[in-house]
Structure formats: structure tokens, C-alpha cells
Protein backbone atom coordinates (compact mmCIF):
# COMPACT_ATOMS: atom_id res chain seq x y z
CA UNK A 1 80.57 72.37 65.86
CA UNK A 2 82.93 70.60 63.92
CA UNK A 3 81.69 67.71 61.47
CA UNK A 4 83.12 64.72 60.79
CA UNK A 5 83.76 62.84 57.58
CA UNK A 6 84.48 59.73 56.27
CA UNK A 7 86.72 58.25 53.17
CA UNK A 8 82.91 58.86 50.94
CA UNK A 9 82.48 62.35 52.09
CA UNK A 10 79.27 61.27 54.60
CA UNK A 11 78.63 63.29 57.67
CA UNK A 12 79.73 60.48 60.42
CA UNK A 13 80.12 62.28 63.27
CA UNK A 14 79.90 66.60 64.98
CA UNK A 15 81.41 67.45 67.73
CA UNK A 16 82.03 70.69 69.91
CA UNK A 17 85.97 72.12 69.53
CA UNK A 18 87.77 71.20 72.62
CA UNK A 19 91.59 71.46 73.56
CA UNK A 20 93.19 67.84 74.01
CA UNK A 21 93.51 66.52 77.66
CA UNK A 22 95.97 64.28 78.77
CA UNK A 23 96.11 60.65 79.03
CA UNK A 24 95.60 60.71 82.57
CA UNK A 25 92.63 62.95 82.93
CA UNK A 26 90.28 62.14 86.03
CA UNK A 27 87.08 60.38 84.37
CA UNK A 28 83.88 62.15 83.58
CA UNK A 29 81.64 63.20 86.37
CA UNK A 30 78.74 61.45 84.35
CA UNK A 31 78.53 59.87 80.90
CA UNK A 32 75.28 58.73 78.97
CA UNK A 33 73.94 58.41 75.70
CA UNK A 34 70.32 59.79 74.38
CA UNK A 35 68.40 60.28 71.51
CA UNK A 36 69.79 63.02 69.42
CA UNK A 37 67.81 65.36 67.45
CA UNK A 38 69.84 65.47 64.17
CA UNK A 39 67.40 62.99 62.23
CA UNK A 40 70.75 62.12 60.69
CA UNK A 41 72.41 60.11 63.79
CA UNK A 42 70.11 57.78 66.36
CA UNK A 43 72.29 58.81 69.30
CA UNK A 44 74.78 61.40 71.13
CA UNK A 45 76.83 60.84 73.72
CA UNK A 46 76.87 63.22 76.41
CA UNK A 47 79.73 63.55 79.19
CA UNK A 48 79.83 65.82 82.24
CA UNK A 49 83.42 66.80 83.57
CA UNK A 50 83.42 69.00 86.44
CA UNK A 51 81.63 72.50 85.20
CA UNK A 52 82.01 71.23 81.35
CA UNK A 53 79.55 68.94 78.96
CA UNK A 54 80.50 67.69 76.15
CA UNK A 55 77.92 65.76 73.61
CA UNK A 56 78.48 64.12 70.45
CA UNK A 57 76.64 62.97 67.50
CA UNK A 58 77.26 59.16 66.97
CA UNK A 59 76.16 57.41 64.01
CA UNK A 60 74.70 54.32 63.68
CA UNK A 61 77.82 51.63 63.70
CA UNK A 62 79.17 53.80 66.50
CA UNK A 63 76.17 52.88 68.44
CA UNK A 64 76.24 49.84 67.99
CA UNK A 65 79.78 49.13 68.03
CA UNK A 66 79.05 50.59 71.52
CA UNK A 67 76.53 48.34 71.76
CA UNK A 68 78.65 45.28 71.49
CA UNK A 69 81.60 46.28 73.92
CA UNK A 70 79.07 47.26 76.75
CA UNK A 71 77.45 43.63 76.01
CA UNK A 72 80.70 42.18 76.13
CA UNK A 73 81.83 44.36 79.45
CA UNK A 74 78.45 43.20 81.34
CA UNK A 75 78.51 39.26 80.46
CA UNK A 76 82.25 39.57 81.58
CA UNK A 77 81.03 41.21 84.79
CA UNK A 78 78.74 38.75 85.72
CA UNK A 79 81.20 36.26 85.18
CA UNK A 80 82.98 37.72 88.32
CA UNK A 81 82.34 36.25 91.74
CA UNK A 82 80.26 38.89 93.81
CA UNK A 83 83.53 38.91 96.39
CA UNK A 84 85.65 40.97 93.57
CA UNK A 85 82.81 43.46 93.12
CA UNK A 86 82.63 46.22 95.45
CA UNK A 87 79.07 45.47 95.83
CA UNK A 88 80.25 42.00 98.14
């Protein structure tokens, strides 16, 4: 695991060592978030690519930084008339 700090020295963030993809990488398989069991950090993220997963600690302002963008993503989705979803 390698742990992430910030400009105070806190523990912000642990994640696995993993080679860097390319911009244009096909997206995840399956991506969620759950409760993580370092006491330290309310969530990880956890993403499936093909035969690799990949989780992450995320602290508390990640989550809800998270938090806010999916908000925002959703009320801008319902905005949309049903005819430019692929559900219509």
C-alpha cells in the first residue's frame, strides 16, 4: 500500500501500487464506493477493470467532494428530456 500525505503530514489517502494507464483506457468494468474499515477514512472506492480491482481509501472531503459532483451530475441529468437518454 502506498499512503498518502498532505502539506501537515496527515494520512489523506492509501492506495495499492499500480503502473499508469493511458488517457484513453476503456472504463472500469464496475466502480462503487463502501464503507472502509480503516476507522481513519469513512469510505473506499473500489473499481473492477477486467481481471483487476483496485480500492482506495478516501477521506472525508474526498467523499464529499464526491458527494457534490454526483449531486450536481444527477440534477443535470434530470434536467435532460427523456428523448436524449438512452432509456427513451
Amino acid at each position: 500500500m502506498i499512503e498518502h500525505y498532505d502539506e501537515n503530514g496527515d494520512l489523506v489517502a492509501m492506495s495499492s501500487e499500480t503502473p499508469k494507464q493511458p488517457i484513453d483506457t476503456p472504463r472500469a468494468d464496475l466502480a462503487y464506493i463502501r464503507p472502509c474499515p480503516l476507522r481513519r477514512f469513512p469510505s473506499e472506492l473500489c473499481v473492477k477493470h477486467g481481471d483487476d480491482y483496485f480500492v482506495v481509501a478516501i477521506s472525508r472531503e474526498q467523499l464529499m467532494n464526491m458527494l457534490e459532483a454526483g449531486t450536481k451530475q444527477l440534477r443535470e441529468f434530470d434536467k435532460r428530456p427523456i428523448e436524449d437518454t438512452e432509456i427513451g
